[in-house]
N, C-alpha and C. Protein backbone atom coordinates (compact mmCIF):
# COMPACT_ATOMS: atom_id res chain seq x y z
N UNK A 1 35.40 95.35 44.81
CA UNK A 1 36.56 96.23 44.86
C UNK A 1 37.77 95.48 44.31
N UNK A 2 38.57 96.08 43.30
CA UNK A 2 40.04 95.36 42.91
C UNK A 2 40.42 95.69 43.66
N UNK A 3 41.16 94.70 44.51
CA UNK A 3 42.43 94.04 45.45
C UNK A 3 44.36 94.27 44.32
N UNK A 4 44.19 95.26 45.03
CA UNK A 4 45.93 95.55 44.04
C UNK A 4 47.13 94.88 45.41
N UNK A 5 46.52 94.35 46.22
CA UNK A 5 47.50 94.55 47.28
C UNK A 5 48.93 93.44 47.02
N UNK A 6 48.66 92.91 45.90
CA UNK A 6 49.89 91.64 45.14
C UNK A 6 50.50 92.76 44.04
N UNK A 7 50.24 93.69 43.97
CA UNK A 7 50.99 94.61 42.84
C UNK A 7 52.05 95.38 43.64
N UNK A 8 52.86 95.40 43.34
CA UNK A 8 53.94 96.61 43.71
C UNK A 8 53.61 98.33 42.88
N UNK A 9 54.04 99.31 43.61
CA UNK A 9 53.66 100.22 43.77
C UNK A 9 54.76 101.74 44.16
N UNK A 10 55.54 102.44 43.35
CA UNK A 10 56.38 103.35 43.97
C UNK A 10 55.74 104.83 43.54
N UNK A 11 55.90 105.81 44.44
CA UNK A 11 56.11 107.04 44.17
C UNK A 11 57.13 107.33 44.49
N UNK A 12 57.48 108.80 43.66
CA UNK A 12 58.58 109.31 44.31
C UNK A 12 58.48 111.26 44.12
N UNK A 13 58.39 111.67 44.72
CA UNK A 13 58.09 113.26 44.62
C UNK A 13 59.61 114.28 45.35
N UNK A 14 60.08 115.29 44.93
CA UNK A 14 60.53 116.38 45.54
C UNK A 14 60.17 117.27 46.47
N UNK A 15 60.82 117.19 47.39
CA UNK A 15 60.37 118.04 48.43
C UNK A 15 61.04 119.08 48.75
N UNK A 16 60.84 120.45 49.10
CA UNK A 16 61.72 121.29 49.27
C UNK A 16 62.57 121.38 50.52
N UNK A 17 63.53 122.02 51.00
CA UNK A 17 64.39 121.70 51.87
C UNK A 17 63.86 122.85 53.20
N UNK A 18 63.30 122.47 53.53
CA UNK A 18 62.83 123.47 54.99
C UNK A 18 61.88 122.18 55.57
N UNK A 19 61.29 122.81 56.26
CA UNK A 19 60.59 122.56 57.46
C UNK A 19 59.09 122.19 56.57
N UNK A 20 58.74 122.96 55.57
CA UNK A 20 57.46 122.38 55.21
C UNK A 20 57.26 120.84 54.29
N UNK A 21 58.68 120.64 54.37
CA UNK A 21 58.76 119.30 53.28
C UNK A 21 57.60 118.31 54.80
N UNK A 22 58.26 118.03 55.57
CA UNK A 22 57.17 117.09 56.86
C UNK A 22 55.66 116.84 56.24
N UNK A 23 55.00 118.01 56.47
CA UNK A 23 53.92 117.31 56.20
C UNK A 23 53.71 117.23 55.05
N UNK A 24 54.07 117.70 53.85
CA UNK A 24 53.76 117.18 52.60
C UNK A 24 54.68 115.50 52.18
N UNK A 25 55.45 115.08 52.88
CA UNK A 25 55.45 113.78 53.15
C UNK A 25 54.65 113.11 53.78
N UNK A 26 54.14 113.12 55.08
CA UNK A 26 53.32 112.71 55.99
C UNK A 26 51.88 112.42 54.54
N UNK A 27 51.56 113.11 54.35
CA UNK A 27 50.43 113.22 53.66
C UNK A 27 50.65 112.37 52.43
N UNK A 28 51.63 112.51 51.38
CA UNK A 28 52.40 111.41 50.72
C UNK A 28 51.91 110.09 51.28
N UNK A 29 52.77 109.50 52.47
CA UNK A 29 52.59 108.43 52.95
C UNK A 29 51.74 107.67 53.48
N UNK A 30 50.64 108.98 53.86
CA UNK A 30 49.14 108.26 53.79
C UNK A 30 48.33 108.01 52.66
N UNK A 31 48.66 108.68 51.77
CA UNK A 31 47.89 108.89 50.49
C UNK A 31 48.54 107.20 49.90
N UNK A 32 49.78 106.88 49.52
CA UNK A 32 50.30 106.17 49.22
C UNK A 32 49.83 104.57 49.78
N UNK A 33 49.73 104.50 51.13
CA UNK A 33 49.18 103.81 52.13
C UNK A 33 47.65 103.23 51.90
N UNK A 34 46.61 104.42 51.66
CA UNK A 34 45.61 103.90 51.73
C UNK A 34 45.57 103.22 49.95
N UNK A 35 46.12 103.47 49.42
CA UNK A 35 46.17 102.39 47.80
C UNK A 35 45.73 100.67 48.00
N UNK A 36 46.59 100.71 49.45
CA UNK A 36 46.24 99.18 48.98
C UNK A 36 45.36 98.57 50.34
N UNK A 37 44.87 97.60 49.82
CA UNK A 37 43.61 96.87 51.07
C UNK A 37 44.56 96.28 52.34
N UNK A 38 45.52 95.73 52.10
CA UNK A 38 46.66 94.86 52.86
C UNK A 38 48.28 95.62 52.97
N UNK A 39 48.56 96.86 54.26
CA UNK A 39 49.37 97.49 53.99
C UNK A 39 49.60 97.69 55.34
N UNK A 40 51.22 98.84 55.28
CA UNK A 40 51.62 98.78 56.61
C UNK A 40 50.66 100.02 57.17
N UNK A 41 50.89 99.85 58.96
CA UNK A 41 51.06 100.65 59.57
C UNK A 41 50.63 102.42 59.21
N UNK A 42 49.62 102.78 58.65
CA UNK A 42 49.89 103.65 58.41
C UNK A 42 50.32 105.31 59.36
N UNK A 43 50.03 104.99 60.50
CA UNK A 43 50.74 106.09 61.64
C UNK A 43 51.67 106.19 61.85
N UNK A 44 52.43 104.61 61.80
CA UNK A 44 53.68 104.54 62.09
C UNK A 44 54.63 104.86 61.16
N UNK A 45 54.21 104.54 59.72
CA UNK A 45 54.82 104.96 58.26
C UNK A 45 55.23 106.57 58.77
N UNK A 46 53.77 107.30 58.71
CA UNK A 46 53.88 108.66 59.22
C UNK A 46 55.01 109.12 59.94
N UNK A 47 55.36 108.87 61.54
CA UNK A 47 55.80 109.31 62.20
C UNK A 47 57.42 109.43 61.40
N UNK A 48 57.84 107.65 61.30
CA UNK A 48 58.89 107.54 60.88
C UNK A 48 59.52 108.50 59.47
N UNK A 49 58.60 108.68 58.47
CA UNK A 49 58.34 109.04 57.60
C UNK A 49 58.94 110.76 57.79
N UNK A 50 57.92 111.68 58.85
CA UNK A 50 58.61 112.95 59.05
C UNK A 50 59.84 112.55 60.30
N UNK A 51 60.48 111.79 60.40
CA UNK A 51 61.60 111.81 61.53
C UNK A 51 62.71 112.03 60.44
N UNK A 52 62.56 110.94 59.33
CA UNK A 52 63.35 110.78 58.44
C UNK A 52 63.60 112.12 57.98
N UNK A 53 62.71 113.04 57.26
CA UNK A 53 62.63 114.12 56.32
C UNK A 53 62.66 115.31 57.11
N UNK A 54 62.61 115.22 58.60
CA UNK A 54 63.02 116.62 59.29
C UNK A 54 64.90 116.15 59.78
N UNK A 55 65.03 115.45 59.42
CA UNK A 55 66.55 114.62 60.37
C UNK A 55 67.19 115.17 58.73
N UNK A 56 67.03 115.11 57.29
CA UNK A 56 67.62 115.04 55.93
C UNK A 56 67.30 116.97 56.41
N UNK A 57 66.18 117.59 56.15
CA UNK A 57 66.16 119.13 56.47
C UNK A 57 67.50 119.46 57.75
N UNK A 58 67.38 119.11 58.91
CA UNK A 58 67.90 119.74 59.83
C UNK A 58 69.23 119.89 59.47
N UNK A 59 69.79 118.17 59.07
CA UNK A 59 71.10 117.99 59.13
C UNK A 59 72.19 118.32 57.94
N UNK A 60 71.20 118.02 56.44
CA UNK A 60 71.95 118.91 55.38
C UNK A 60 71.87 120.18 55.40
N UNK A 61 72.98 121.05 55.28
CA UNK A 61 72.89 122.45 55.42
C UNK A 61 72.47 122.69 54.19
N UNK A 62 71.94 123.76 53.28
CA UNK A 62 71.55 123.84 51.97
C UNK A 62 72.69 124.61 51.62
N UNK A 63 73.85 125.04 52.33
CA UNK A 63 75.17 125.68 51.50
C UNK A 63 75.54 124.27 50.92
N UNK A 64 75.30 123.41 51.53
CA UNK A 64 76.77 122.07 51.24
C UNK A 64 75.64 121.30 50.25
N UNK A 65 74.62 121.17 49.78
CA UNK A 65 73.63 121.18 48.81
C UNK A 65 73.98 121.41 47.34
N UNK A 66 73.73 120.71 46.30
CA UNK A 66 73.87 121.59 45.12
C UNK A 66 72.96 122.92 44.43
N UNK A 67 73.53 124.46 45.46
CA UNK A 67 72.69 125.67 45.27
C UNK A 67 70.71 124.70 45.60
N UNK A 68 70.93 124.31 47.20
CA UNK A 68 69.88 123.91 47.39
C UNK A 68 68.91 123.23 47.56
N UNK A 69 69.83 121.74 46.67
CA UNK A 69 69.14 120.66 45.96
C UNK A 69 68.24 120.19 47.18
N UNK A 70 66.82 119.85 46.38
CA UNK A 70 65.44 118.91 47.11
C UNK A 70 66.28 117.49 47.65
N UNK A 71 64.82 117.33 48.67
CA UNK A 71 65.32 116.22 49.41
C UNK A 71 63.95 115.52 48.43
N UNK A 72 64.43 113.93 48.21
CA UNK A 72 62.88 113.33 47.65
C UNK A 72 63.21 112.25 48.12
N UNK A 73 61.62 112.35 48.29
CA UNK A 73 61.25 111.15 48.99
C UNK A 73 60.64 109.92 48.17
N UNK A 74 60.88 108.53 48.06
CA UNK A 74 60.44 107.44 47.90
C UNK A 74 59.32 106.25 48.60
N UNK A 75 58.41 106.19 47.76
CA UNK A 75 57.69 105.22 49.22
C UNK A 75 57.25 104.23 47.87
N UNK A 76 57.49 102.89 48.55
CA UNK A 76 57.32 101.60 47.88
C UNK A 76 56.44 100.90 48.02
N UNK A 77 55.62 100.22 47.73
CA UNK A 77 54.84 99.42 48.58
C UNK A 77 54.80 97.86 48.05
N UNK A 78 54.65 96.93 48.81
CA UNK A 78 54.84 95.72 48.13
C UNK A 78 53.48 94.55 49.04
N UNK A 79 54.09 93.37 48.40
CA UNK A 79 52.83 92.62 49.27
C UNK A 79 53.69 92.47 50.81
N UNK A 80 54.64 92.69 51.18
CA UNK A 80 55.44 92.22 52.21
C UNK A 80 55.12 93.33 53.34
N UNK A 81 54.72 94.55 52.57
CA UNK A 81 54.64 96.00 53.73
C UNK A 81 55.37 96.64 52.52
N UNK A 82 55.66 98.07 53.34
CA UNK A 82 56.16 99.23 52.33
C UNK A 82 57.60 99.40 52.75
N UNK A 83 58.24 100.39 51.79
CA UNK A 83 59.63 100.49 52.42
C UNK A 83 59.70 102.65 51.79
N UNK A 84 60.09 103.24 53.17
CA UNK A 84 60.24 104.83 52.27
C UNK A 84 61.68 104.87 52.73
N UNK A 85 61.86 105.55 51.63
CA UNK A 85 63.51 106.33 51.67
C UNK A 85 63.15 108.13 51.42
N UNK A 86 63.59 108.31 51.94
CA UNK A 86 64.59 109.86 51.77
C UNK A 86 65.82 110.16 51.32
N UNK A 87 65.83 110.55 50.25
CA UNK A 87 67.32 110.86 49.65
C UNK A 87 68.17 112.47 49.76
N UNK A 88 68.92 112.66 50.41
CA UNK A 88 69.12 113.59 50.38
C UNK A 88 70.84 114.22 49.70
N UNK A 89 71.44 115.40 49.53
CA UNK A 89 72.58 115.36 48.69
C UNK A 89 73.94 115.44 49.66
N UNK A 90 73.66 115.24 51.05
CA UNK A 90 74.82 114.99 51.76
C UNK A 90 74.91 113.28 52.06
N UNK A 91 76.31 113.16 51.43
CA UNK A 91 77.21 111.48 51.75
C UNK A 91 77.35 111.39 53.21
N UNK A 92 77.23 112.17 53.97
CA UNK A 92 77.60 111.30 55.36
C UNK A 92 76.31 110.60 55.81
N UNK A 93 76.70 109.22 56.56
CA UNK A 93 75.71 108.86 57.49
C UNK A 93 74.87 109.25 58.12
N UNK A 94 73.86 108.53 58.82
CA UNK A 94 73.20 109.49 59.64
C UNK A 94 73.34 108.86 60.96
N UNK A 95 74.39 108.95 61.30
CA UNK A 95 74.48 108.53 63.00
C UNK A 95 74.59 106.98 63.29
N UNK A 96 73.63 106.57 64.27
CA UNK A 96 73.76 105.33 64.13
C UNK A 96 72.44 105.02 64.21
N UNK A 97 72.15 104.45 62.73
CA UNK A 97 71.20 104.37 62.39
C UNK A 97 70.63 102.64 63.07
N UNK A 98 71.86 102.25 62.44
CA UNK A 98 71.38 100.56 62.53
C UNK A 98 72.00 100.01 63.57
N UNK A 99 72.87 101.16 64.55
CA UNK A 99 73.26 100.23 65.83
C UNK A 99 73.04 101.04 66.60
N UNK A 100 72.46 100.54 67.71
CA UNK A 100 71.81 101.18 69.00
C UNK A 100 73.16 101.78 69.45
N UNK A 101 72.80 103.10 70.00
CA UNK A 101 74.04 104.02 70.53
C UNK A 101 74.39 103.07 71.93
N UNK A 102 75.61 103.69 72.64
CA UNK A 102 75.94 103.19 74.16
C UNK A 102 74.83 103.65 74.90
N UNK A 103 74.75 105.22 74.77
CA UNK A 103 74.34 106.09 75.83
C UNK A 103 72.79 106.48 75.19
N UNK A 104 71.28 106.15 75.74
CA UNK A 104 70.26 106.40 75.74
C UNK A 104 70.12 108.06 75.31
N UNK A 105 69.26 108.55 74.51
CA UNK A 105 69.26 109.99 74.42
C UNK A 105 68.80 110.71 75.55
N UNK A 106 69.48 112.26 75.68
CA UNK A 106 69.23 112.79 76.95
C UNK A 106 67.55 113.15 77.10
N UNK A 107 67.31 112.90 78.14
CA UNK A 107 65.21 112.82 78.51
C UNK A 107 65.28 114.58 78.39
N UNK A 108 66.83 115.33 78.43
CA UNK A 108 65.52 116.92 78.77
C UNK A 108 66.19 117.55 77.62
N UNK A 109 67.08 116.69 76.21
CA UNK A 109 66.74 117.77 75.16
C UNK A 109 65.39 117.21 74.37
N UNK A 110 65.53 117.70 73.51
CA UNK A 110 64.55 117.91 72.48
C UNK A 110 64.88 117.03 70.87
N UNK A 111 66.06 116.98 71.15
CA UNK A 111 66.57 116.61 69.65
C UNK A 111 66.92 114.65 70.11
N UNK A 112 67.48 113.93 69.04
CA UNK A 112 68.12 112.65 69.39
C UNK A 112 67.52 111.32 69.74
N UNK A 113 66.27 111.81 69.38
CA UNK A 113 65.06 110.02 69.69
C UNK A 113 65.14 110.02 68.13
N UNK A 114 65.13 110.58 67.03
CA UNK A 114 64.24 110.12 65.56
C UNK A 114 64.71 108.86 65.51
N UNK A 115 66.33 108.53 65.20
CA UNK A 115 66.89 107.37 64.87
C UNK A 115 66.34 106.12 65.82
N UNK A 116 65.97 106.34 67.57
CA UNK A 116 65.62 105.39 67.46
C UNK A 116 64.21 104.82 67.50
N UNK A 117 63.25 105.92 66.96
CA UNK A 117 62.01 105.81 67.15
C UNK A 117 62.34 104.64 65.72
N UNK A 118 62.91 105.14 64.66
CA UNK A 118 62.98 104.24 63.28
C UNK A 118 63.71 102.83 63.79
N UNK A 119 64.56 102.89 64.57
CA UNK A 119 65.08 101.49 64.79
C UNK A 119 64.24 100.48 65.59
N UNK A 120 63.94 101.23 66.53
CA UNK A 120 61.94 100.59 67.50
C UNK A 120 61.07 100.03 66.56
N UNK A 121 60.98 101.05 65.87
CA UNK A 121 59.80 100.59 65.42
C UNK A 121 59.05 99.98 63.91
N UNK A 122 60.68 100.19 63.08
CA UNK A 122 60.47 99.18 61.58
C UNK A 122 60.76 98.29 61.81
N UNK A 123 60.68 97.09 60.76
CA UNK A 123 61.51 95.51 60.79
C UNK A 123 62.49 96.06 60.23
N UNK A 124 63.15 96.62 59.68
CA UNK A 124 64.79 97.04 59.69
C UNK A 124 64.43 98.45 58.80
N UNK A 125 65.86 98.76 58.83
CA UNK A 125 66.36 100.18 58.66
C UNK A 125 67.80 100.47 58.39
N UNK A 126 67.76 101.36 57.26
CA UNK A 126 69.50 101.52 56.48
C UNK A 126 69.94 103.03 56.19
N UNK A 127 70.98 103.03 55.60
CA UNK A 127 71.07 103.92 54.69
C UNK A 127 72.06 103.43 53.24
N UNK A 128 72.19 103.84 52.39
CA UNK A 128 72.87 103.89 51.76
C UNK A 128 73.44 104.77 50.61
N UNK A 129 75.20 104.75 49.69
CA UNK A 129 74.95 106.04 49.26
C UNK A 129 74.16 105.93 47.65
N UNK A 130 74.42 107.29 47.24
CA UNK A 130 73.76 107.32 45.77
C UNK A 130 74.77 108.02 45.34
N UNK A 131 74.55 108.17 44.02
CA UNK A 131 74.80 108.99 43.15
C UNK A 131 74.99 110.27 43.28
N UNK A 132 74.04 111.25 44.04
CA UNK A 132 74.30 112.47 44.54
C UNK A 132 73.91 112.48 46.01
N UNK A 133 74.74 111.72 46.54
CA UNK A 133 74.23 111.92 48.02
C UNK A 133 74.04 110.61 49.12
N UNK A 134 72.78 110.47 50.05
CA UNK A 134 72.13 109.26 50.39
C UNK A 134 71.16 109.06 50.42
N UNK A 135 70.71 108.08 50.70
CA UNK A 135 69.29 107.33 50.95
C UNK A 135 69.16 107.01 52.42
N UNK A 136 68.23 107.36 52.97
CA UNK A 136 68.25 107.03 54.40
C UNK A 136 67.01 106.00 54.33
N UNK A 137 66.52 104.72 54.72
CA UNK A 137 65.71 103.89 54.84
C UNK A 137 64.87 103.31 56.02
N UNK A 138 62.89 103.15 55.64
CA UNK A 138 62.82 101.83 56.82
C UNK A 138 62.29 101.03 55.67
N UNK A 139 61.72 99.88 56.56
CA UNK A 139 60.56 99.18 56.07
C UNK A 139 59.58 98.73 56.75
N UNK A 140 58.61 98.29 56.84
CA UNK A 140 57.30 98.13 58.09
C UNK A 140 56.82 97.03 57.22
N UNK A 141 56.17 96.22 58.35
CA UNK A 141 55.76 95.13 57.54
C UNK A 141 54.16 94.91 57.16
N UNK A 142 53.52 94.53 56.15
CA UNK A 142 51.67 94.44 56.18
C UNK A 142 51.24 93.89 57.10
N UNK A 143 50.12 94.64 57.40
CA UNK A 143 49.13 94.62 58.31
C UNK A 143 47.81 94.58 57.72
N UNK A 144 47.03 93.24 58.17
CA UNK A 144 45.61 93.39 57.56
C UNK A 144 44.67 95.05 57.91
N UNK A 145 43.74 95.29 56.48
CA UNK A 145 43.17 95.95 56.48
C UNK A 145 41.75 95.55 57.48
N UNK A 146 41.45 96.70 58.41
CA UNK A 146 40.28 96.20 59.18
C UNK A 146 39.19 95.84 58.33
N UNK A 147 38.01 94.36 58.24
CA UNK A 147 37.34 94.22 57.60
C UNK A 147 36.15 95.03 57.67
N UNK A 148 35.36 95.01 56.57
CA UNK A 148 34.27 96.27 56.80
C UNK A 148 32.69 95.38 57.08
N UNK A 149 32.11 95.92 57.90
CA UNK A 149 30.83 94.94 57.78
C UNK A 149 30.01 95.12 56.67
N UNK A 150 29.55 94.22 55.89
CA UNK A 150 27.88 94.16 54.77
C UNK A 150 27.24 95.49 54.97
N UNK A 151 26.89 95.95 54.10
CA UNK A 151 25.86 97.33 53.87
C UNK A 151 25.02 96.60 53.77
């Protein structure tokens, strides 16, 4: 089997702005994932992965959008682990991404863990802006591939 896992590696696809962009990321990020023999996390890619891209859906309104504009997603992969971004066309922040809030999120809503499921659980996490908009970021680090026994 060629071993690509020393090659670097990006996709980047459009996603539409609702609710069905999730799992056609999710699926992205596994697809992307299983490429290489020596890679991150791939559940955890996942989770983080739709926190990111339902948090860019929920929070850009598609009026304040350009007539709509896609959210796309980025996923990198390197020998170090992978890194995905979500770009979306609203400049504001997304909360506090990279500093733990004062106040723990409330246990009986529903909304307000994504940010820190991503801060838990990557080796770091950003945002930054672009050109039309931001980039919201993690990165996860490689994890050996389980070895397979002799046929």
């Amino acid at each position: 089997m060629h071993d690509r896992s020393h090659a670097p590696a990006s996709w980047r696809i459009a996603l539409p702005h609702s609710a069905a962009a999730v799992p056609v990321a999710r699926a992205l990020v596994r697809t992307a994932l299983a490429e290489l023999e020596h890679t991150a996390d791939g559940d955890t890619a996942e989770l983080l992965t739709a926190e990111l891209v339902a948090n860019a859906v929920e929070h850009t309104a598609v009026e304040r959008t350009a007539g709509g504009s896609p959210i796309e997603l980025v996923v990198e992969l390197l020998p170090t682990g992978c890194q995905v971004e979500v770009h979306d066309p609203d400049p504001r922040p997304p909360g506090d991404l990279t500093r733990p809030g004062v106040e723990p999120p409330d246990p009986w809503q529903e909304h307000g863990r994504g940010l820190l499921l991503i801060r838990a659980l990557s080796s770091s996490c950003g945002h930054r802006p672009t050109g039309s908009g931001k980039a919201v970021w993690f990165r996860l680090p490689a994890v050996p591939a389980p070895r397979r026994s002799p046929e």
